[in-house]
N, C-alpha and C. Protein backbone atom coordinates (compact mmCIF):
# COMPACT_ATOMS: atom_id res chain seq x y z
N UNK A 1 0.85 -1.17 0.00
CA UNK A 1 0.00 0.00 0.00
C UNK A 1 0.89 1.23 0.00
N UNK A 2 0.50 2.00 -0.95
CA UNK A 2 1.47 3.26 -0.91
C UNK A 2 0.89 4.38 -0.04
N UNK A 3 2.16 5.16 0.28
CA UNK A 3 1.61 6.53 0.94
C UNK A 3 0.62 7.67 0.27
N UNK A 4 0.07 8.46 0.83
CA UNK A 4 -0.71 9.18 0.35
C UNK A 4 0.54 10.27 -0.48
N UNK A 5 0.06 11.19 -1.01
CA UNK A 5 1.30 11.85 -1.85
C UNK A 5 0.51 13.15 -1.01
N UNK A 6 1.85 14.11 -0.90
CA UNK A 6 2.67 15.35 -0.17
C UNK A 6 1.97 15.71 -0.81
N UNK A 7 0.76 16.79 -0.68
CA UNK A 7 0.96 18.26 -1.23
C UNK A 7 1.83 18.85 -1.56
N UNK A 8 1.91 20.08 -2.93
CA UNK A 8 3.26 20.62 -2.73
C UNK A 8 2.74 21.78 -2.09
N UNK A 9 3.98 22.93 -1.83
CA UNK A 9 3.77 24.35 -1.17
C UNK A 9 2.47 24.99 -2.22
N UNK A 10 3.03 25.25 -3.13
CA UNK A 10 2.14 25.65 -4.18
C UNK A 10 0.23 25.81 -4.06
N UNK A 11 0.19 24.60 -3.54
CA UNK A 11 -1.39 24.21 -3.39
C UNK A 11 -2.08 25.36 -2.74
N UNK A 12 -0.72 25.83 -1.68
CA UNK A 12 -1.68 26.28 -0.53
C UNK A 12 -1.90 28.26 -1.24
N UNK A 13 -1.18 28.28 -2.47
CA UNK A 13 -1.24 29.84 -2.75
C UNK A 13 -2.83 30.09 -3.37
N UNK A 14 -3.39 29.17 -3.99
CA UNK A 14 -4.17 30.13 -4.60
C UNK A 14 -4.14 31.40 -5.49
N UNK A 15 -5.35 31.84 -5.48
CA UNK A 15 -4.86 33.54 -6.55
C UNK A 15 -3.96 34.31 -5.85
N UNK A 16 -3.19 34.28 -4.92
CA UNK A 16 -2.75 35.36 -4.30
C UNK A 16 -1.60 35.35 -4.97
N UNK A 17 -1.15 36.40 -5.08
CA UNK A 17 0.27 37.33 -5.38
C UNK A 17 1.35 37.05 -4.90
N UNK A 18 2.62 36.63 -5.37
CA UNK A 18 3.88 36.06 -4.86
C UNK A 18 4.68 36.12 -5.45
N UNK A 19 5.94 36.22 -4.76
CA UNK A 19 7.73 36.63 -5.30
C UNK A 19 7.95 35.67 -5.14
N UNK A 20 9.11 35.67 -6.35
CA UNK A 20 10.15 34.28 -6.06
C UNK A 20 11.15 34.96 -5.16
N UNK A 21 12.06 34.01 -4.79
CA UNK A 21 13.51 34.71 -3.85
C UNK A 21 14.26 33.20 -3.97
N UNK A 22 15.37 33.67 -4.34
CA UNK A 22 15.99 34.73 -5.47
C UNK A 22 15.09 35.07 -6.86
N UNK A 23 15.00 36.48 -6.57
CA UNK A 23 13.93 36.60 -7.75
C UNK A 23 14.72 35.92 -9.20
N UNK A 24 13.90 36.08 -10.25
CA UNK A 24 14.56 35.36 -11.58
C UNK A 24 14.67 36.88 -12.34
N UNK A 25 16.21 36.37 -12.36
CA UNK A 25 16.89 37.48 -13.21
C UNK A 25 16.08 37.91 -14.64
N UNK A 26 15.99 38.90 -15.64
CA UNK A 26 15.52 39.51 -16.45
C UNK A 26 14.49 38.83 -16.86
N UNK A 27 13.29 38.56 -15.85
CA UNK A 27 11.80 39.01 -15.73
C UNK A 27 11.16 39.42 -14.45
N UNK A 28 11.65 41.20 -14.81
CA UNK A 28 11.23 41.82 -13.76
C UNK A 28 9.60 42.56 -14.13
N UNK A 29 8.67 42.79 -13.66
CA UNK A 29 8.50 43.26 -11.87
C UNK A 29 8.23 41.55 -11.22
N UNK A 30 8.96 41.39 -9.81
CA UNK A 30 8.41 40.20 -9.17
C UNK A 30 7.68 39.64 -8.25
N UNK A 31 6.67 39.68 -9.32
CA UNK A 31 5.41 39.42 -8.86
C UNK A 31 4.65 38.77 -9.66
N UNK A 32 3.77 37.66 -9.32
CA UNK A 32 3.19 36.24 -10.09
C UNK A 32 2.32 35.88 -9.45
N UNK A 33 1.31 35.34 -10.53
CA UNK A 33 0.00 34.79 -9.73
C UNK A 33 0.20 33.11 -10.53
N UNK A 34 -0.26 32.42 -9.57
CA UNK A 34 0.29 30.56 -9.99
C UNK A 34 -1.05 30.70 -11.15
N UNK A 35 -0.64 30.07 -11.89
CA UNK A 35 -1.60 29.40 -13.25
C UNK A 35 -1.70 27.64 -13.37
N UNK A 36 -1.65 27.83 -14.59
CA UNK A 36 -1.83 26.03 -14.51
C UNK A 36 -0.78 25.29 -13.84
N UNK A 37 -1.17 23.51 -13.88
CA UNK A 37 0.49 22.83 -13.48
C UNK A 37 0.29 21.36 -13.89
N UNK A 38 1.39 20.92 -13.92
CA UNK A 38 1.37 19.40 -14.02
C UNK A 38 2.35 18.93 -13.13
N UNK A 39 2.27 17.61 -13.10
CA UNK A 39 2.86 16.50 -12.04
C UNK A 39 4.27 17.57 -11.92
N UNK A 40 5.27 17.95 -12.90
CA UNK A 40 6.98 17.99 -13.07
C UNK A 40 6.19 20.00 -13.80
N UNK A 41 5.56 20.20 -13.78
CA UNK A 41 5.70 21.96 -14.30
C UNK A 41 4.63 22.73 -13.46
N UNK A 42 5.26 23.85 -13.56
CA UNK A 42 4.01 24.99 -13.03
C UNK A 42 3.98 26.02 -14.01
N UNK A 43 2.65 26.64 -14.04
CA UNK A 43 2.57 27.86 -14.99
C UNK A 43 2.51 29.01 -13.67
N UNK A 44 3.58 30.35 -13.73
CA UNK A 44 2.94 31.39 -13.12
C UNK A 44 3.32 32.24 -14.39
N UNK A 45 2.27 33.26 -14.14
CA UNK A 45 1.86 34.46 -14.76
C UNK A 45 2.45 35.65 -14.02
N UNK A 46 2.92 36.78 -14.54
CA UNK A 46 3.55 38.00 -13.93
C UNK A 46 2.46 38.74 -14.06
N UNK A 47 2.03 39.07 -12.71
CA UNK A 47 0.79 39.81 -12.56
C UNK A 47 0.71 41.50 -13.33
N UNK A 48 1.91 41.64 -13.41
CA UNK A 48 1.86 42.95 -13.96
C UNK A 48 1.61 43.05 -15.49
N UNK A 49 2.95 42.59 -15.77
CA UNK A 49 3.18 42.66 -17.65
C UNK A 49 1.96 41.33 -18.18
N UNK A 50 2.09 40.45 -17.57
CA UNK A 50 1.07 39.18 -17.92
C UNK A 50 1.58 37.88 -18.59
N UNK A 51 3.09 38.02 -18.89
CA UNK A 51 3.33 37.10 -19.64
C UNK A 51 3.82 35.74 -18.68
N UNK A 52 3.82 34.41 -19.59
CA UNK A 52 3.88 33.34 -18.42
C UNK A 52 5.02 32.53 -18.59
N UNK A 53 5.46 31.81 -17.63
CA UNK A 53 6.51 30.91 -17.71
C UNK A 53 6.51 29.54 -16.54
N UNK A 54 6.88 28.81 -17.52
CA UNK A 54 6.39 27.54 -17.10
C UNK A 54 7.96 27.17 -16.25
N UNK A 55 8.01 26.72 -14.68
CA UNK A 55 9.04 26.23 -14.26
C UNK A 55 8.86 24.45 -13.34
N UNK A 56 10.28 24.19 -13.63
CA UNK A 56 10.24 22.37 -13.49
C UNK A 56 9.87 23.09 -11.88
N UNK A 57 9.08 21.92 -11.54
CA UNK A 57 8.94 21.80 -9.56
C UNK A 57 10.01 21.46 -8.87
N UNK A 58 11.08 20.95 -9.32
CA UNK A 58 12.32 20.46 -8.63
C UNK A 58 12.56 21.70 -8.51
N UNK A 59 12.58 23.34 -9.16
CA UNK A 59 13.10 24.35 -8.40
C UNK A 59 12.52 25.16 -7.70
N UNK A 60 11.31 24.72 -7.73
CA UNK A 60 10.55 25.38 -6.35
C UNK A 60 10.67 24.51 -4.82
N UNK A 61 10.93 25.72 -4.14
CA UNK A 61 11.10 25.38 -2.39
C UNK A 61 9.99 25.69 -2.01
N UNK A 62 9.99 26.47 -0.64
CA UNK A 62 9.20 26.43 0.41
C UNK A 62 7.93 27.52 0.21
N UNK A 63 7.12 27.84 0.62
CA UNK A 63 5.93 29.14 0.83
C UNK A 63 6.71 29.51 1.98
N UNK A 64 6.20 30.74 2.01
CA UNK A 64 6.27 31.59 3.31
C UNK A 64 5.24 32.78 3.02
N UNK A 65 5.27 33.65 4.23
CA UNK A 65 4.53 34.52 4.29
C UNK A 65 5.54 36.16 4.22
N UNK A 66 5.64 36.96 3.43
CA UNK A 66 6.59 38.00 3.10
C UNK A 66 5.59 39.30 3.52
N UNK A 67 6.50 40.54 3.01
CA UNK A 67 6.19 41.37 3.88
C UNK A 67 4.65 41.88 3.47
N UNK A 68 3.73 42.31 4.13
CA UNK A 68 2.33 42.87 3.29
C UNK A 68 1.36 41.56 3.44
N UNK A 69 1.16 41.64 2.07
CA UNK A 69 -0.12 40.17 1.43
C UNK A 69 0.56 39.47 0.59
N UNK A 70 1.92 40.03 0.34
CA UNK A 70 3.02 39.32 -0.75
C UNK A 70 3.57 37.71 0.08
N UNK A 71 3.16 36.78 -0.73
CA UNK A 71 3.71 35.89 -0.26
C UNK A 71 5.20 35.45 -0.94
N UNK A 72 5.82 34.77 -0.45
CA UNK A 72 7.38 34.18 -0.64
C UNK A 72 7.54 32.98 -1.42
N UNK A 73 7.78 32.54 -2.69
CA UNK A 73 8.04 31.32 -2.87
C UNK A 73 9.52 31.24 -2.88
N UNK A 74 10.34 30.17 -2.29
CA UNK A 74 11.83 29.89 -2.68
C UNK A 74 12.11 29.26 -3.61
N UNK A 75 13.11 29.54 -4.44
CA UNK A 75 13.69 29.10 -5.39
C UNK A 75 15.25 27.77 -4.87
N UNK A 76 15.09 26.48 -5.14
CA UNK A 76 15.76 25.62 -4.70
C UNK A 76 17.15 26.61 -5.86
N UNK A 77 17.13 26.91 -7.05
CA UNK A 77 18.38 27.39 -7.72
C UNK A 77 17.95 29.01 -8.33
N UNK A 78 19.02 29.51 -8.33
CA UNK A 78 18.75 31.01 -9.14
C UNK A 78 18.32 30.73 -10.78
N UNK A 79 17.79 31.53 -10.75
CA UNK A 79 17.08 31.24 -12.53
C UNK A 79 17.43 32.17 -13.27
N UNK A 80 17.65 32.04 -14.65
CA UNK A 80 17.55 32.98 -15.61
C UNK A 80 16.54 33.35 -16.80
N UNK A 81 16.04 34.08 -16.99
CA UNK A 81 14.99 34.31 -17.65
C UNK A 81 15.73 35.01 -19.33
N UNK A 82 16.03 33.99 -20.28
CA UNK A 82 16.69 34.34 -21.55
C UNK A 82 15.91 33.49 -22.78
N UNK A 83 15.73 34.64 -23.93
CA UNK A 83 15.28 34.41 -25.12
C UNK A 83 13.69 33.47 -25.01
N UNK A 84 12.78 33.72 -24.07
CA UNK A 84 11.64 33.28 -23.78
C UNK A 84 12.07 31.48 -23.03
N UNK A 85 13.03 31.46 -22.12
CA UNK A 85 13.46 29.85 -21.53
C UNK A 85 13.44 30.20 -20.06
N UNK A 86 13.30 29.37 -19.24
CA UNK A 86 14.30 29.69 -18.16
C UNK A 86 15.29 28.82 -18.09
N UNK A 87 16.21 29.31 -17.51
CA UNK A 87 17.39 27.87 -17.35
C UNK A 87 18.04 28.27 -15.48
N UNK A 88 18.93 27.65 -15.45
CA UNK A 88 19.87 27.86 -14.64
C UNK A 88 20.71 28.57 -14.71
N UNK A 89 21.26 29.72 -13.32
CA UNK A 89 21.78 30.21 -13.85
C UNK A 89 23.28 30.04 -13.62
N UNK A 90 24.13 29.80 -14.59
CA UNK A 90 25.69 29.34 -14.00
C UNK A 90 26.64 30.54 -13.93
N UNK A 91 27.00 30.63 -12.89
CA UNK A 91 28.09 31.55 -12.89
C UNK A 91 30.17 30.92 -13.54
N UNK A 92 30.10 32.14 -14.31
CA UNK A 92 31.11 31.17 -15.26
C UNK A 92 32.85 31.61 -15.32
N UNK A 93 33.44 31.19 -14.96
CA UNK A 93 34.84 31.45 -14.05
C UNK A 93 35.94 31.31 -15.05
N UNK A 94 36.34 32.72 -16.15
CA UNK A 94 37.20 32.53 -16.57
C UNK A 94 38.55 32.97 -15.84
N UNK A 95 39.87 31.98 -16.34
CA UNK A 95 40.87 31.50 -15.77
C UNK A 95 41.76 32.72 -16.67
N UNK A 96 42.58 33.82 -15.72
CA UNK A 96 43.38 34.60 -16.72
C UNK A 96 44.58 33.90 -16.76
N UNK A 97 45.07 33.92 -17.67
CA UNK A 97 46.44 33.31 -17.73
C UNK A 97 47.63 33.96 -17.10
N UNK A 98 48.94 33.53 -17.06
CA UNK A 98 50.11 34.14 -16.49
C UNK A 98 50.69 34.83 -17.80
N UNK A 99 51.60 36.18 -16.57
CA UNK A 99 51.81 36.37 -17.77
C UNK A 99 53.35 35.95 -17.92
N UNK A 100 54.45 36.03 -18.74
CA UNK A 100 55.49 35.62 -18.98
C UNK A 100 56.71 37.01 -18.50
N UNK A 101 56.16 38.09 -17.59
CA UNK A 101 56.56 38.93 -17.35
C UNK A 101 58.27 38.71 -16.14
N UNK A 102 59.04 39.26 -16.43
CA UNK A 102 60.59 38.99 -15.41
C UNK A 102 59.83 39.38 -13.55
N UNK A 103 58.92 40.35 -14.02
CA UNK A 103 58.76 41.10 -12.50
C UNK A 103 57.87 39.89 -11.68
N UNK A 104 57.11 39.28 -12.18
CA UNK A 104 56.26 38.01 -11.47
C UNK A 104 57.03 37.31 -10.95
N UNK A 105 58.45 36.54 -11.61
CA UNK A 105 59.32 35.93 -11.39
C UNK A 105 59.98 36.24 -9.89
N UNK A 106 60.42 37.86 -10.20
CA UNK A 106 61.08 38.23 -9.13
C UNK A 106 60.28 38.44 -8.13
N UNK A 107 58.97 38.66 -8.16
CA UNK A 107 58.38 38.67 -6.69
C UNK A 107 58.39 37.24 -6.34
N UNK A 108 57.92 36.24 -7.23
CA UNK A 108 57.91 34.20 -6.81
C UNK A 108 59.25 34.16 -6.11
N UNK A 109 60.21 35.03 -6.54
CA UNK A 109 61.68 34.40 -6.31
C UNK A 109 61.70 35.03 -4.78
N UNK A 110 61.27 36.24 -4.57
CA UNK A 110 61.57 36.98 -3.33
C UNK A 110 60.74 36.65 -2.26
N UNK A 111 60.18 35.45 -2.52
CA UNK A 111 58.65 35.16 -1.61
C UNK A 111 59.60 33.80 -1.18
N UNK A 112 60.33 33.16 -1.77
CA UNK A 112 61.01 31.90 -1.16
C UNK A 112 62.03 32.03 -0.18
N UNK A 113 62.16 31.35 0.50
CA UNK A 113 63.40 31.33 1.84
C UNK A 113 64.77 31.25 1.21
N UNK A 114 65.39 31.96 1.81
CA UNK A 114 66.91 31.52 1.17
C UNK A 114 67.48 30.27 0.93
N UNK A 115 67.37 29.44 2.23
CA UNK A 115 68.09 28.34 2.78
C UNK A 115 66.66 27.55 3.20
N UNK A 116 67.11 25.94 2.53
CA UNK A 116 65.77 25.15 3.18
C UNK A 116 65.33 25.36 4.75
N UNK A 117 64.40 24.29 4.78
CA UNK A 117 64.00 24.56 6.25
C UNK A 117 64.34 23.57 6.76
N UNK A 118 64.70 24.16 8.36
CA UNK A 118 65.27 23.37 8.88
C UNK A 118 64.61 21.84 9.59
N UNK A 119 65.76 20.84 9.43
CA UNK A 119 65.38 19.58 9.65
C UNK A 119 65.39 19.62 11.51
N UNK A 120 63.64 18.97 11.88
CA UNK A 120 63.36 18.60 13.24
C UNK A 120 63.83 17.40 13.46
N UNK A 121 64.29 16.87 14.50
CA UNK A 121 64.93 15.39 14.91
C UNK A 121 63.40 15.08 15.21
N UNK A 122 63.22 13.77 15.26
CA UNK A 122 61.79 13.36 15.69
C UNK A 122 62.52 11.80 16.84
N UNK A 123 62.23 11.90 17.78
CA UNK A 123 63.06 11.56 18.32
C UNK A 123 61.46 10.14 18.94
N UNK A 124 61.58 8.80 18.54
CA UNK A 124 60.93 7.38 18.71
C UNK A 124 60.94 7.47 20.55
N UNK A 125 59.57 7.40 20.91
CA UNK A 125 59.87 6.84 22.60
C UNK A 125 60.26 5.56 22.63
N UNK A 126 60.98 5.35 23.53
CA UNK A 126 61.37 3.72 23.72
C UNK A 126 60.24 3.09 24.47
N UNK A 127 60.08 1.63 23.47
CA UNK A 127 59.41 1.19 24.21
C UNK A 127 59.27 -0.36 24.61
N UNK A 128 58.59 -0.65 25.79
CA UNK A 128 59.50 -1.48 26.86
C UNK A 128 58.91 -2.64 26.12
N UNK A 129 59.73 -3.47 25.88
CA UNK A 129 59.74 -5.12 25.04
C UNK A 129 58.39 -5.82 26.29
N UNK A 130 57.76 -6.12 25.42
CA UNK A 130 56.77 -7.35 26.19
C UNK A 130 57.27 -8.88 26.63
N UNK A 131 56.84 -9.34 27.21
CA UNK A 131 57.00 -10.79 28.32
C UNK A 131 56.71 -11.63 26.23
N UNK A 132 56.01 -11.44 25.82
CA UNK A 132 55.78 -12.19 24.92
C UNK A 132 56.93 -11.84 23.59
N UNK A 133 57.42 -11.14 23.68
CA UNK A 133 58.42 -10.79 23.02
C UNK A 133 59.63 -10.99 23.07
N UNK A 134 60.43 -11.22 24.65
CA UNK A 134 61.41 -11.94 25.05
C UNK A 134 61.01 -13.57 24.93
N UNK A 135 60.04 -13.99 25.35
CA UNK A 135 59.83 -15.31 24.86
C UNK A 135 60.01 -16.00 23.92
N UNK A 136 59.23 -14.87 22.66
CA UNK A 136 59.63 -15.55 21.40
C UNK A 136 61.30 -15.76 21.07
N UNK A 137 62.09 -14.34 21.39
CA UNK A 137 63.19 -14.59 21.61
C UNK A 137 63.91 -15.58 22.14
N UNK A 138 63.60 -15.56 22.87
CA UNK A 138 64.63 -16.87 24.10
C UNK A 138 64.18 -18.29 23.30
N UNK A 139 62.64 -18.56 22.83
CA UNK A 139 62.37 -19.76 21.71
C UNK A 139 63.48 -20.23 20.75
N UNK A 140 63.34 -18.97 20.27
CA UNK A 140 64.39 -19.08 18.65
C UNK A 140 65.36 -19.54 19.22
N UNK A 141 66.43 -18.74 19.98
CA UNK A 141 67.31 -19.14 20.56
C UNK A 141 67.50 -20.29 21.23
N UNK A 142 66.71 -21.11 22.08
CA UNK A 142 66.62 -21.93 22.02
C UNK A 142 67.07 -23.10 20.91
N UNK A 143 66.12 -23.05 20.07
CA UNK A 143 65.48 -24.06 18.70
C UNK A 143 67.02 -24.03 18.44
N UNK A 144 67.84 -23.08 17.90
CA UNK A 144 68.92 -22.45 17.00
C UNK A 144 69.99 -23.48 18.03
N UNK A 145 70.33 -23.39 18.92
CA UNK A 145 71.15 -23.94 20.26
C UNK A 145 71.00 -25.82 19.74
N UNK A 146 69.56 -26.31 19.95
CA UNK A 146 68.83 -27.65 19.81
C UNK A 146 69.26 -27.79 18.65
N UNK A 147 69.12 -27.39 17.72
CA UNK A 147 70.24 -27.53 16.08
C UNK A 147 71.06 -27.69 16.02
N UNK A 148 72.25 -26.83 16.71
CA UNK A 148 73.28 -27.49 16.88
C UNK A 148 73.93 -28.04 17.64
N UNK A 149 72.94 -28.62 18.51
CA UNK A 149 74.04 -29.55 19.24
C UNK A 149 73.26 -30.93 19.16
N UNK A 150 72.16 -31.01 18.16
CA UNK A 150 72.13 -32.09 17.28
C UNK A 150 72.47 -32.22 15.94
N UNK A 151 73.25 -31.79 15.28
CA UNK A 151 74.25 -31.91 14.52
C UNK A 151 75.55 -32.13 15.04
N UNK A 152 75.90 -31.67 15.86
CA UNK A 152 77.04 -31.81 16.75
C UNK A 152 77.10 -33.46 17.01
N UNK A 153 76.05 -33.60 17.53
CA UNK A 153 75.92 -35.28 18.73
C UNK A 153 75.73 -36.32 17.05
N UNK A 154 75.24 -35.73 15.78
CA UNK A 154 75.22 -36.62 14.35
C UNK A 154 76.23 -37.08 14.18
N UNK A 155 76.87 -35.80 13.97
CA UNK A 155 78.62 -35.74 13.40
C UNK A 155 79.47 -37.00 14.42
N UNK A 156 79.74 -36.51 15.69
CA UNK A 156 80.04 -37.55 16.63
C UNK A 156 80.17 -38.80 16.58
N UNK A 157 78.23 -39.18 16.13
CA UNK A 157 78.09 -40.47 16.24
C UNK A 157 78.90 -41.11 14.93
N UNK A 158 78.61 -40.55 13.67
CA UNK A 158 79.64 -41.00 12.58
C UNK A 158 81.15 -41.53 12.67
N UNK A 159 81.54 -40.17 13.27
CA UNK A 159 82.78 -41.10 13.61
C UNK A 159 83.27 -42.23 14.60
């Protein structure tokens, strides 16, 4: 038996009037009244100018109540509003290159230490041999002893 299914936030707006936050970049004024929807889309309408745009539900968050009668919808990502789409909006990180200039050099060069750095002794605590550790010892030693002085008592008997 399955669970009953979540309402989303959405349900609870009705006709009333609501901002996104983070509003969506170039479709301003922000302010929207919800329109149609399906399972994965919503239609809101910009109450002012009138025109509509359909967004996936994965980027709608929470309701709230904002300042006035304006209610709050959150935006799970910032949006962009381009060539009648919305998308995501990526902020895009170009990399300047170096330049091949002597003076960069000489500041890299004047930023390094003269002389390496100096070596710390790291100095091992001693630590105290275990009862099971002289044992094994004194074993071997043993065994090694029992070897030869049965080879010893072989040799002997030969001659």
């Amino acid at each position: 038996m399955s669970a009953p299914l979540v309402p989303s936030p959405l349900d609870y707006i009705g006709r009333r009037r609501f901002a996104f936050y983070p509003a969506i970049r170039n479709a301003l004024p922000n302010e929207w009244v919800l329109g149609t929807g399906s399972r994965t889309e919503v239609q809101v309408v910009n109450a002012e100018l009138g025109y509509e745009l359909w967004i996936s539900r994965q980027h709608i968050g929470a309701v709230s109540e904002g300042e006035g009668a304006l209610l709050v919808v959150g935006l799970t990502k910032e949006l962009d509003f381009r060539g009648g789409a919305l998308e995501p909006r990526v902020k895009r990180v170009i990399e300047m290159p170096h330049s091949g200039t002597g003076r960069d050099r000489q500041d890299a060069d004047s930023l390094r230490p003269a002389a390496p750095a100096p070596v710390v002794g790291i100095r091992l605590e001693q630590t105290e041999s275990s009862r099971m550790d002289k044992a094994v010892v004194v074993l071997c030693i043993a065994a090694v002893v029992t070897a030869l002085l049965g080879a010893l008592v072989a040799a002997a008997a030969r001659l």
